[in-house]
PDB file of N, CA and C in Angstrom:
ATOM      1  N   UNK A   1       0.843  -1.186   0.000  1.00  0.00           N
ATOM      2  CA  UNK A   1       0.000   0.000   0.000  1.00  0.00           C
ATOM      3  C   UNK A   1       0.881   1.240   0.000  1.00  0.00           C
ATOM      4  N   UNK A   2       0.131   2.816  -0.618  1.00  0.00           N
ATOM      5  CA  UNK A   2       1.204   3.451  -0.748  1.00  0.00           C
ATOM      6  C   UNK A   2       0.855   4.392   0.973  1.00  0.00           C
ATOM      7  N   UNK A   3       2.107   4.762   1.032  1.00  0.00           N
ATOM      8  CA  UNK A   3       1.916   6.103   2.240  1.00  0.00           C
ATOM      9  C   UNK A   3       2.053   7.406   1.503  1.00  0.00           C
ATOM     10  N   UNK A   4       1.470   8.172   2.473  1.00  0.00           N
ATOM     11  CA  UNK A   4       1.390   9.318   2.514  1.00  0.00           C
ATOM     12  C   UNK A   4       1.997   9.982   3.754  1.00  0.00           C
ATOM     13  N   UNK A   5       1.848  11.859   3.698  1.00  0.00           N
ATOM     14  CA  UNK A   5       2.048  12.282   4.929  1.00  0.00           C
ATOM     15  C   UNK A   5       0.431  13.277   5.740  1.00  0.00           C
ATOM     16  N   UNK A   6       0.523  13.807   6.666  1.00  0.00           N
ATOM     17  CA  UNK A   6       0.023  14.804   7.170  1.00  0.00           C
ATOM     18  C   UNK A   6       0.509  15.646   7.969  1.00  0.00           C
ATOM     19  N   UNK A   7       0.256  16.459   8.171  1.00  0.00           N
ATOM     20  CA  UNK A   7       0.425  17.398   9.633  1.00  0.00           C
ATOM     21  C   UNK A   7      -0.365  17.553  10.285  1.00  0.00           C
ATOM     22  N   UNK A   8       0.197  17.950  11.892  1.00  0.00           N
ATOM     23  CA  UNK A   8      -0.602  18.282  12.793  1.00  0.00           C
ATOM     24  C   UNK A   8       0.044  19.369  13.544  1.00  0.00           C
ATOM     25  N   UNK A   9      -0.322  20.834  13.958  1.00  0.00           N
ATOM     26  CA  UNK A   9      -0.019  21.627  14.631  1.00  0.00           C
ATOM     27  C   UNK A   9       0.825  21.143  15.566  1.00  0.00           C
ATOM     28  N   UNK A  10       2.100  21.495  15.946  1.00  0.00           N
ATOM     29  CA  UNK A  10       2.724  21.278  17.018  1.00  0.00           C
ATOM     30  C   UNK A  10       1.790  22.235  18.462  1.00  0.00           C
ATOM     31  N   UNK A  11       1.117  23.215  18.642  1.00  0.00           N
ATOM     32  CA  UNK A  11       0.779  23.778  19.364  1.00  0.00           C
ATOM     33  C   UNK A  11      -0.873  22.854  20.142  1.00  0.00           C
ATOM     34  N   UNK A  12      -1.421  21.960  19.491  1.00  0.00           N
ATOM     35  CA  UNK A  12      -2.481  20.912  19.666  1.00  0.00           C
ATOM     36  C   UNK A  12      -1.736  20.263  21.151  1.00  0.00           C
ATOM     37  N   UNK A  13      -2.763  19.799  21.676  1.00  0.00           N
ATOM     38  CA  UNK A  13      -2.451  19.283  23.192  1.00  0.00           C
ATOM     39  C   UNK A  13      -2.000  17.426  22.639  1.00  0.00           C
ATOM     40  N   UNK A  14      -1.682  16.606  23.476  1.00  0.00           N
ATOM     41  CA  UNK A  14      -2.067  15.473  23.028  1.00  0.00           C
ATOM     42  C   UNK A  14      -3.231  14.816  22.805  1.00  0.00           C
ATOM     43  N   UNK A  15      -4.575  15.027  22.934  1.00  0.00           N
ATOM     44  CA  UNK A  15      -6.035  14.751  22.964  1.00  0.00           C
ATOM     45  C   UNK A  15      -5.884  15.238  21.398  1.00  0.00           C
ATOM     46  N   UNK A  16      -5.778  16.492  21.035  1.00  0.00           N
ATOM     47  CA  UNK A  16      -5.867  16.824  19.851  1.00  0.00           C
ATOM     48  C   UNK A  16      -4.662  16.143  18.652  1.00  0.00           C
ATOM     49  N   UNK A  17      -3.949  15.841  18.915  1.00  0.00           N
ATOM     50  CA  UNK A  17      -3.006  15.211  18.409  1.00  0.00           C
ATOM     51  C   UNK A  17      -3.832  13.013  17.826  1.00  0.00           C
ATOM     52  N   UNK A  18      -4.188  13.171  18.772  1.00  0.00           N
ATOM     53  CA  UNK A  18      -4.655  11.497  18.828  1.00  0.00           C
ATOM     54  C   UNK A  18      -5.457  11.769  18.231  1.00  0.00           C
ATOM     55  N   UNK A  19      -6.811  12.773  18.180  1.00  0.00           N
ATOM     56  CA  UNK A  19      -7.952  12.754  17.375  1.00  0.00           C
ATOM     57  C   UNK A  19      -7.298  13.012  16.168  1.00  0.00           C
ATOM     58  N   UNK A  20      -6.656  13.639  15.951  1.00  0.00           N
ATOM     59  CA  UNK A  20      -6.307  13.826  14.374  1.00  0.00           C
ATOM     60  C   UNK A  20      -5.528  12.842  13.779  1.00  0.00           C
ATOM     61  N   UNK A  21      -4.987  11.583  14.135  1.00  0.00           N
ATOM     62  CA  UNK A  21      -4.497  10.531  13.929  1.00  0.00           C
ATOM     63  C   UNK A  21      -5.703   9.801  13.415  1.00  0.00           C
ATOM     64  N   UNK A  22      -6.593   9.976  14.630  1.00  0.00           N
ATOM     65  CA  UNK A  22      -7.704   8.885  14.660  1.00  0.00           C
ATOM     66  C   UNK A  22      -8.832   9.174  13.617  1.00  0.00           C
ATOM     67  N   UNK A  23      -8.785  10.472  12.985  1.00  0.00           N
ATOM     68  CA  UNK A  23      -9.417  11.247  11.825  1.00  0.00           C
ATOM     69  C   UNK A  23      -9.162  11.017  10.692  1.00  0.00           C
ATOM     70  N   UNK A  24      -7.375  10.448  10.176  1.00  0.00           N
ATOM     71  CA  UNK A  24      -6.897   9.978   9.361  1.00  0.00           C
ATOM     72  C   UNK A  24      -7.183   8.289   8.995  1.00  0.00           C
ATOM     73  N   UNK A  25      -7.217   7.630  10.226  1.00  0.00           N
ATOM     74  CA  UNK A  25      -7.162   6.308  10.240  1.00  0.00           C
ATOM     75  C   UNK A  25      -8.587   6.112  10.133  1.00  0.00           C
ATOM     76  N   UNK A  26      -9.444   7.233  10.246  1.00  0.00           N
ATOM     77  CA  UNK A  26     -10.840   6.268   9.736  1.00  0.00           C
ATOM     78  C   UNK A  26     -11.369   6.661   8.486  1.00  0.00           C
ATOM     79  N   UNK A  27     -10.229   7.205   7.726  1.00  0.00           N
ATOM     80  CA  UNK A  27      -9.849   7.056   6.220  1.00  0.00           C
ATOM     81  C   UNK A  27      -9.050   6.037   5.525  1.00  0.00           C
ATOM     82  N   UNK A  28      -9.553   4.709   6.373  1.00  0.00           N
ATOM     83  CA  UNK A  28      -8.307   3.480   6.032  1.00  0.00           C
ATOM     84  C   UNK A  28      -7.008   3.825   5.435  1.00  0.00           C
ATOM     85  N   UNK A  29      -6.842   4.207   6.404  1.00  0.00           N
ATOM     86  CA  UNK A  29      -4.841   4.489   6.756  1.00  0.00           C
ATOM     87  C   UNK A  29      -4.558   4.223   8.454  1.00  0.00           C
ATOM     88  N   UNK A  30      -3.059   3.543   8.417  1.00  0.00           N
ATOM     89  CA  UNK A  30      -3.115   3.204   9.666  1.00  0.00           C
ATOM     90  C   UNK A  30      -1.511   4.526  10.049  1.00  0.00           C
ATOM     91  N   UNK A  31      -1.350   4.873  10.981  1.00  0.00           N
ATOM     92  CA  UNK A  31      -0.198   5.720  11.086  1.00  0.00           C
ATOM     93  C   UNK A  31       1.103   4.816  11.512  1.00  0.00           C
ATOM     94  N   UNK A  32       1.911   5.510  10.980  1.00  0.00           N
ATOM     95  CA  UNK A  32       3.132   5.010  10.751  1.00  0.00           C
ATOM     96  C   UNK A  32       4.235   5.319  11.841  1.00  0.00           C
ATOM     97  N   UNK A  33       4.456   6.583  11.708  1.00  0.00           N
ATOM     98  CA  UNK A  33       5.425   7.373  12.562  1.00  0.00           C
ATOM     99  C   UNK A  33       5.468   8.816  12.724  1.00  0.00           C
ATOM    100  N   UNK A  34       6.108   9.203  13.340  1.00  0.00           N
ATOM    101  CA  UNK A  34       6.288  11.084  13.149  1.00  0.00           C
ATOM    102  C   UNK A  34       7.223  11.895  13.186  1.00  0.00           C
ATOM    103  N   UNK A  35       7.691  12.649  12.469  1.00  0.00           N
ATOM    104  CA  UNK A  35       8.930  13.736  12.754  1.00  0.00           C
ATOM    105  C   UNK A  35       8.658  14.922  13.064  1.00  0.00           C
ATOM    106  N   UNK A  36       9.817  15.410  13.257  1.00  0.00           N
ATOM    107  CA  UNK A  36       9.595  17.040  13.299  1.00  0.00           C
ATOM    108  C   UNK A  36      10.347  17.857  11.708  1.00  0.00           C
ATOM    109  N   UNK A  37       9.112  18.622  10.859  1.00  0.00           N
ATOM    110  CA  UNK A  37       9.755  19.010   9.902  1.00  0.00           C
ATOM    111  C   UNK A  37       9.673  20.521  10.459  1.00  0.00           C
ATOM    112  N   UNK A  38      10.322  21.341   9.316  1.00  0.00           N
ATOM    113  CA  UNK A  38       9.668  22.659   9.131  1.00  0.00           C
ATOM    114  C   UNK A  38       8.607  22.931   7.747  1.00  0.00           C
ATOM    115  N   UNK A  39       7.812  23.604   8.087  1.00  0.00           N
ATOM    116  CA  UNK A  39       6.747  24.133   7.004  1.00  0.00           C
ATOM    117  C   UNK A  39       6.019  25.733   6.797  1.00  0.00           C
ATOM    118  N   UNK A  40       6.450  26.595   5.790  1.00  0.00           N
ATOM    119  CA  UNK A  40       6.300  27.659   6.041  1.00  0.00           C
ATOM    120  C   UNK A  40       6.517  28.712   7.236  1.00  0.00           C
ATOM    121  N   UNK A  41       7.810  28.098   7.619  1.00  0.00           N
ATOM    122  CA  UNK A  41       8.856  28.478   8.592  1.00  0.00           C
ATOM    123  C   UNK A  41       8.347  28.210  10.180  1.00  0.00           C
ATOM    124  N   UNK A  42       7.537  27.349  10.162  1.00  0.00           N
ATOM    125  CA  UNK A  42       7.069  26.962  11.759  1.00  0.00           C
ATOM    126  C   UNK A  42       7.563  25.129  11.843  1.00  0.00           C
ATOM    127  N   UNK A  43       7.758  24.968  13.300  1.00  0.00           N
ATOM    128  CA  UNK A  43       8.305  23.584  13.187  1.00  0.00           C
ATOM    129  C   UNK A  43       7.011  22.566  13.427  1.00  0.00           C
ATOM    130  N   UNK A  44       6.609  21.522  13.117  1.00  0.00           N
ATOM    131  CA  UNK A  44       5.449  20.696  12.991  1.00  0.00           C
ATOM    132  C   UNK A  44       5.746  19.677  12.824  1.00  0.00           C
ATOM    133  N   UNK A  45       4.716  18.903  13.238  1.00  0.00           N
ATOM    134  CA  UNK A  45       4.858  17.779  13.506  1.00  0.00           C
ATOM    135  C   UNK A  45       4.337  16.560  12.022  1.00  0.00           C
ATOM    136  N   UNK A  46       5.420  15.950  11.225  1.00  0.00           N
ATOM    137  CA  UNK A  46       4.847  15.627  10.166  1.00  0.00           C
ATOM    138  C   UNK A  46       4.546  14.019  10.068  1.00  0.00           C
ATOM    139  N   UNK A  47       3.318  13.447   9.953  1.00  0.00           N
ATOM    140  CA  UNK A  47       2.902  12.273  10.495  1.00  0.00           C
ATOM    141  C   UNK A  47       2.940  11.571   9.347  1.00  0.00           C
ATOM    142  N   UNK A  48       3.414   9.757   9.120  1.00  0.00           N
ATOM    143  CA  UNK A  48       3.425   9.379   8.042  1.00  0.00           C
ATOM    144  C   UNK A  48       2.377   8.024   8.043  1.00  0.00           C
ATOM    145  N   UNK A  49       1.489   8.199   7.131  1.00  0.00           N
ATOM    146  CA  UNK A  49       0.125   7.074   7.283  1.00  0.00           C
ATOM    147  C   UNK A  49       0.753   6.381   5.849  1.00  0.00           C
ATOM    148  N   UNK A  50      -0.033   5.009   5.726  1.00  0.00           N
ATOM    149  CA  UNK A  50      -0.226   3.803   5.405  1.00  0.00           C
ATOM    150  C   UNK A  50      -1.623   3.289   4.827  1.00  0.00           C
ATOM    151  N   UNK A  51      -1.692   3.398   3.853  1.00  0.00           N
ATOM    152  CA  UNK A  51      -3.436   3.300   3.170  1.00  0.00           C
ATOM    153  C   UNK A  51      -3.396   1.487   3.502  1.00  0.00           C
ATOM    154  N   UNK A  52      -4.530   1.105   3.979  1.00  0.00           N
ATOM    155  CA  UNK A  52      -4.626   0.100   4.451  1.00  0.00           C
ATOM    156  C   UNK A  52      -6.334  -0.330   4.004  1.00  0.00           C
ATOM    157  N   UNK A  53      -6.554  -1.928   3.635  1.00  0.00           N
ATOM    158  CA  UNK A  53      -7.893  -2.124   3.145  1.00  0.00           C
ATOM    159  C   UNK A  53      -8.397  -2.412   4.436  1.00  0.00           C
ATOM    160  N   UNK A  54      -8.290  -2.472   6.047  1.00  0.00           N
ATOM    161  CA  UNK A  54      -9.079  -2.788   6.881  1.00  0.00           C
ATOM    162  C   UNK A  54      -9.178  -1.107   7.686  1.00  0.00           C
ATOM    163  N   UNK A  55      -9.625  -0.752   8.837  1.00  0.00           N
ATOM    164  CA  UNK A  55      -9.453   0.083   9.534  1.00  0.00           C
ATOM    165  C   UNK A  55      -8.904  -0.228  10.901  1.00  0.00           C
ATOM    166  N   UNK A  56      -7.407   0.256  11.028  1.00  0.00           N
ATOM    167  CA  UNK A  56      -7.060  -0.587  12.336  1.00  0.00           C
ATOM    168  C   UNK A  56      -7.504  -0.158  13.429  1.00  0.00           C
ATOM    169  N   UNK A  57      -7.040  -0.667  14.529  1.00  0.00           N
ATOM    170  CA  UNK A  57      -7.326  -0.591  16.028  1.00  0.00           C
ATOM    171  C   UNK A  57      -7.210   0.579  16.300  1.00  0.00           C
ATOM    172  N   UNK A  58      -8.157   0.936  17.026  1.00  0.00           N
ATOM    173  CA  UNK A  58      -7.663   2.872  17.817  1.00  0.00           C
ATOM    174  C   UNK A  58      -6.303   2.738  18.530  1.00  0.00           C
ATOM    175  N   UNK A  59      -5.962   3.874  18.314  1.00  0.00           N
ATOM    176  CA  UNK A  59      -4.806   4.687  18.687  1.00  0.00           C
ATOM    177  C   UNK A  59      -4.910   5.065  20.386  1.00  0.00           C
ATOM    178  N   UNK A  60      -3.642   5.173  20.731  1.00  0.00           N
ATOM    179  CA  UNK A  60      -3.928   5.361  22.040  1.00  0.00           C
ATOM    180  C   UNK A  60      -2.103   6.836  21.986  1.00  0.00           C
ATOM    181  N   UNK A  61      -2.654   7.755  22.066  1.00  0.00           N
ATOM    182  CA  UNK A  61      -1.071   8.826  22.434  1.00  0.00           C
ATOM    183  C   UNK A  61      -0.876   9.210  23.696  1.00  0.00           C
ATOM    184  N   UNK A  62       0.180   8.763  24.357  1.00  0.00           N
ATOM    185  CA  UNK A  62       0.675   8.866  25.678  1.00  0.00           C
ATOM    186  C   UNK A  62       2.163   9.404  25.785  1.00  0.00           C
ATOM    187  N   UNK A  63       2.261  10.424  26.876  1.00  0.00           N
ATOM    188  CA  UNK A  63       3.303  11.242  27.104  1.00  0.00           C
ATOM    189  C   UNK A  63       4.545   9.984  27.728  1.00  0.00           C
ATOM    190  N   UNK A  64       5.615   9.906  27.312  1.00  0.00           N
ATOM    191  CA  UNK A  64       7.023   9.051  28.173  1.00  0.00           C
ATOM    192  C   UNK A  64       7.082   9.625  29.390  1.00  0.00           C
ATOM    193  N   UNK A  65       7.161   8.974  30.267  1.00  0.00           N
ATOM    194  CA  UNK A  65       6.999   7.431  30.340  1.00  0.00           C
ATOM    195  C   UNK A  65       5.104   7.509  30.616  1.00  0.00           C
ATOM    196  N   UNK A  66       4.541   6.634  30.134  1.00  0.00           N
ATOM    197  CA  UNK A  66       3.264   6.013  30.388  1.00  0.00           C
ATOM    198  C   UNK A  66       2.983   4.289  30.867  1.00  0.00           C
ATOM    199  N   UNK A  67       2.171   4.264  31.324  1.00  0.00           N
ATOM    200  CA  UNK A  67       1.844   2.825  31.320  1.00  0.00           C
ATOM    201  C   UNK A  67       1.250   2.549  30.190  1.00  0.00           C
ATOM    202  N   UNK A  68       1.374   1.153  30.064  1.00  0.00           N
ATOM    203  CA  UNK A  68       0.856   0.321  28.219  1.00  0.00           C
ATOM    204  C   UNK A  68      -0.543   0.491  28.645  1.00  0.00           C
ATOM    205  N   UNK A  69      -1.464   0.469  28.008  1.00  0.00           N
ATOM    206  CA  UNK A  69      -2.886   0.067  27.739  1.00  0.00           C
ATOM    207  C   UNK A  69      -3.131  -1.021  27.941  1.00  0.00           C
ATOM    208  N   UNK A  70      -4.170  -1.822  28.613  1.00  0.00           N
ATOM    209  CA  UNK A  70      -4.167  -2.825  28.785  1.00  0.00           C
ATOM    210  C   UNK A  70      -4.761  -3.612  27.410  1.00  0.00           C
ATOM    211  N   UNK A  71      -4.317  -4.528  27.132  1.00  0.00           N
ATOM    212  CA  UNK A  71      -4.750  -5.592  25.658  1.00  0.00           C
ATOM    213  C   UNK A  71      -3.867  -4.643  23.913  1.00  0.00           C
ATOM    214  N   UNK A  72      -2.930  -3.516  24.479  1.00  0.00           N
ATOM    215  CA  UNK A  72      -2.433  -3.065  23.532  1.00  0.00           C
ATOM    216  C   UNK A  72      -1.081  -3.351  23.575  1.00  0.00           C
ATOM    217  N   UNK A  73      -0.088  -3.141  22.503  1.00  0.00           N
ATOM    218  CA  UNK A  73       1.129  -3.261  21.962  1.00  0.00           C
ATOM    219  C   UNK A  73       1.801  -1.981  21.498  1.00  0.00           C
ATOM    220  N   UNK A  74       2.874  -1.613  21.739  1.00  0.00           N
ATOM    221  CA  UNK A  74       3.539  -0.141  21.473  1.00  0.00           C
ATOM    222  C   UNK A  74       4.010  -0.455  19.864  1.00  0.00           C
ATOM    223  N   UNK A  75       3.569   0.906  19.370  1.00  0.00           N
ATOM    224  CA  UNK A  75       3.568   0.996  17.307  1.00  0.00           C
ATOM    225  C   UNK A  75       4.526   1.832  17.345  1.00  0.00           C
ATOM    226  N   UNK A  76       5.038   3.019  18.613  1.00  0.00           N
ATOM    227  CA  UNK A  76       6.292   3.901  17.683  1.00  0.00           C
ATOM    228  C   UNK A  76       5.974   4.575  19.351  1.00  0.00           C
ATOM    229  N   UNK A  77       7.496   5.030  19.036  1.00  0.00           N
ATOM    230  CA  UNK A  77       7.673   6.033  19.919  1.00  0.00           C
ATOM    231  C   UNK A  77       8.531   6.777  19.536  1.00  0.00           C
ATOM    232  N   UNK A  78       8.888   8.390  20.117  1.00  0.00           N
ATOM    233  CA  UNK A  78       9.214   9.418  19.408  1.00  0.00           C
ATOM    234  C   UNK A  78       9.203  10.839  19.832  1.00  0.00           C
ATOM    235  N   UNK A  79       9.658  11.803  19.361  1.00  0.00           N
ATOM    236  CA  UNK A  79       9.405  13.111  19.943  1.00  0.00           C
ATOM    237  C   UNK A  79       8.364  13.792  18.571  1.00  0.00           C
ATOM    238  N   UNK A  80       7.770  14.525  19.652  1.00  0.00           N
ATOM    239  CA  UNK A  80       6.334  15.307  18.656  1.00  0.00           C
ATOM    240  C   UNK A  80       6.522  16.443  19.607  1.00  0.00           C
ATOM    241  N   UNK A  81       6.047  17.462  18.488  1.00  0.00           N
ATOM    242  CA  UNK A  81       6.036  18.808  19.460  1.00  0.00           C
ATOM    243  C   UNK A  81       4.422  19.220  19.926  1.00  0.00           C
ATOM    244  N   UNK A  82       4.165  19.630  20.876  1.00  0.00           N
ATOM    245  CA  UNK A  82       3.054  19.240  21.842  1.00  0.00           C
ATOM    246  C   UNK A  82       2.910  20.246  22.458  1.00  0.00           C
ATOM    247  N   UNK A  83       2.170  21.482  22.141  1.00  0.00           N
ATOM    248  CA  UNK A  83       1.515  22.521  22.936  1.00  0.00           C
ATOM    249  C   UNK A  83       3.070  23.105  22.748  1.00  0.00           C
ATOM    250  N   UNK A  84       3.276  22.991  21.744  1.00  0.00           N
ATOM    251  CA  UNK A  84       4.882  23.697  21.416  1.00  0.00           C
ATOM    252  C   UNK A  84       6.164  23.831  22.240  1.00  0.00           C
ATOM    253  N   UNK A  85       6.083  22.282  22.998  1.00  0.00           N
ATOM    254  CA  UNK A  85       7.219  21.978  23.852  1.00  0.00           C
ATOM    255  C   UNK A  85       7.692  20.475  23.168  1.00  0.00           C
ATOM    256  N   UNK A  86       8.869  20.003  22.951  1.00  0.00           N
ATOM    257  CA  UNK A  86       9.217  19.101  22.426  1.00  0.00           C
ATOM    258  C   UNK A  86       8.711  18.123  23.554  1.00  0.00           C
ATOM    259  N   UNK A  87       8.200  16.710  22.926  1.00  0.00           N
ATOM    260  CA  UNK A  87       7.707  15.757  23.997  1.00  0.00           C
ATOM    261  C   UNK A  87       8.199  14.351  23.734  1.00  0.00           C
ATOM    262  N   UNK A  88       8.207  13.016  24.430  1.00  0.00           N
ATOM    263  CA  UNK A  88       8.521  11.936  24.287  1.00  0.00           C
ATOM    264  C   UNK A  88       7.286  11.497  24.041  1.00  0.00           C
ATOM    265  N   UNK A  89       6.555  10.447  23.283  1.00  0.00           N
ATOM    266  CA  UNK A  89       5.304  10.260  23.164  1.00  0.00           C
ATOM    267  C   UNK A  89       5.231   9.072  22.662  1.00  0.00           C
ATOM    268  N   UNK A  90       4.430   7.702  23.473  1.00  0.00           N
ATOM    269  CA  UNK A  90       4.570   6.540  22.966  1.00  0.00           C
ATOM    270  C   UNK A  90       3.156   6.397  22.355  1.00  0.00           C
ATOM    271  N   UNK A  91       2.849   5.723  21.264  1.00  0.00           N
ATOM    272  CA  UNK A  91       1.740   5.143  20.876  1.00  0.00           C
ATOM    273  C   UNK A  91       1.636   3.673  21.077  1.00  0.00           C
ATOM    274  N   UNK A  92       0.493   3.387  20.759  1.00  0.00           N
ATOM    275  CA  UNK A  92      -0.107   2.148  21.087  1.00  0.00           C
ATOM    276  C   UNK A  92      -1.581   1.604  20.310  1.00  0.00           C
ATOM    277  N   UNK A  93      -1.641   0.356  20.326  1.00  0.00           N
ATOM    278  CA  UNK A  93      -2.989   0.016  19.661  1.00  0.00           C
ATOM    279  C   UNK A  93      -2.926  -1.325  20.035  1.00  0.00           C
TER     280      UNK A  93
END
């Protein structure tokens, strides 16, 4: 399947960050990973999805260190910028 990217405001809380993951993925795409690019000279957070024929498992975004979710498995972990402070941030599903 091919990927793509998106963005998400680095200034978004983590709640807003997960919904907009979870906004993408119920466009059968599952998310991949995330960097920090620049874009029209602000730094952001650039997310890379996965077109996928099922719709996967919800997303779960949690600040480092977190506890796992119970019945979930860690998909990536990483720094995302977060209410415009660089953050550690594990996902899960």
């Amino acid at each position: 399947m091919s990927q793509y990217y998106a963005t998400v405001d680095g200034r978004q809380n983590l709640a807003a960050i997960q919904s907009a993951i979870a906004g993408e993925e119920a466009l059968a795409a599952r998310f991949i990973k995330s960097q920090l690019t620049v874009v029209d000279g602000k730094i952001t957070n650039l997310l890379t999805f996965e077109e996928v024929d099922a719709l996967p498992a919800g997303i779960h975004v949690l600040l480092h260190p977190s506890s796992k979710p119970a019945g979930t498995s860690p998909v990536w972990s990483g720094v995302m910028l977060v209410q415009g402070s660089n953050a550690v941030v594990d996902c899960y599903r």
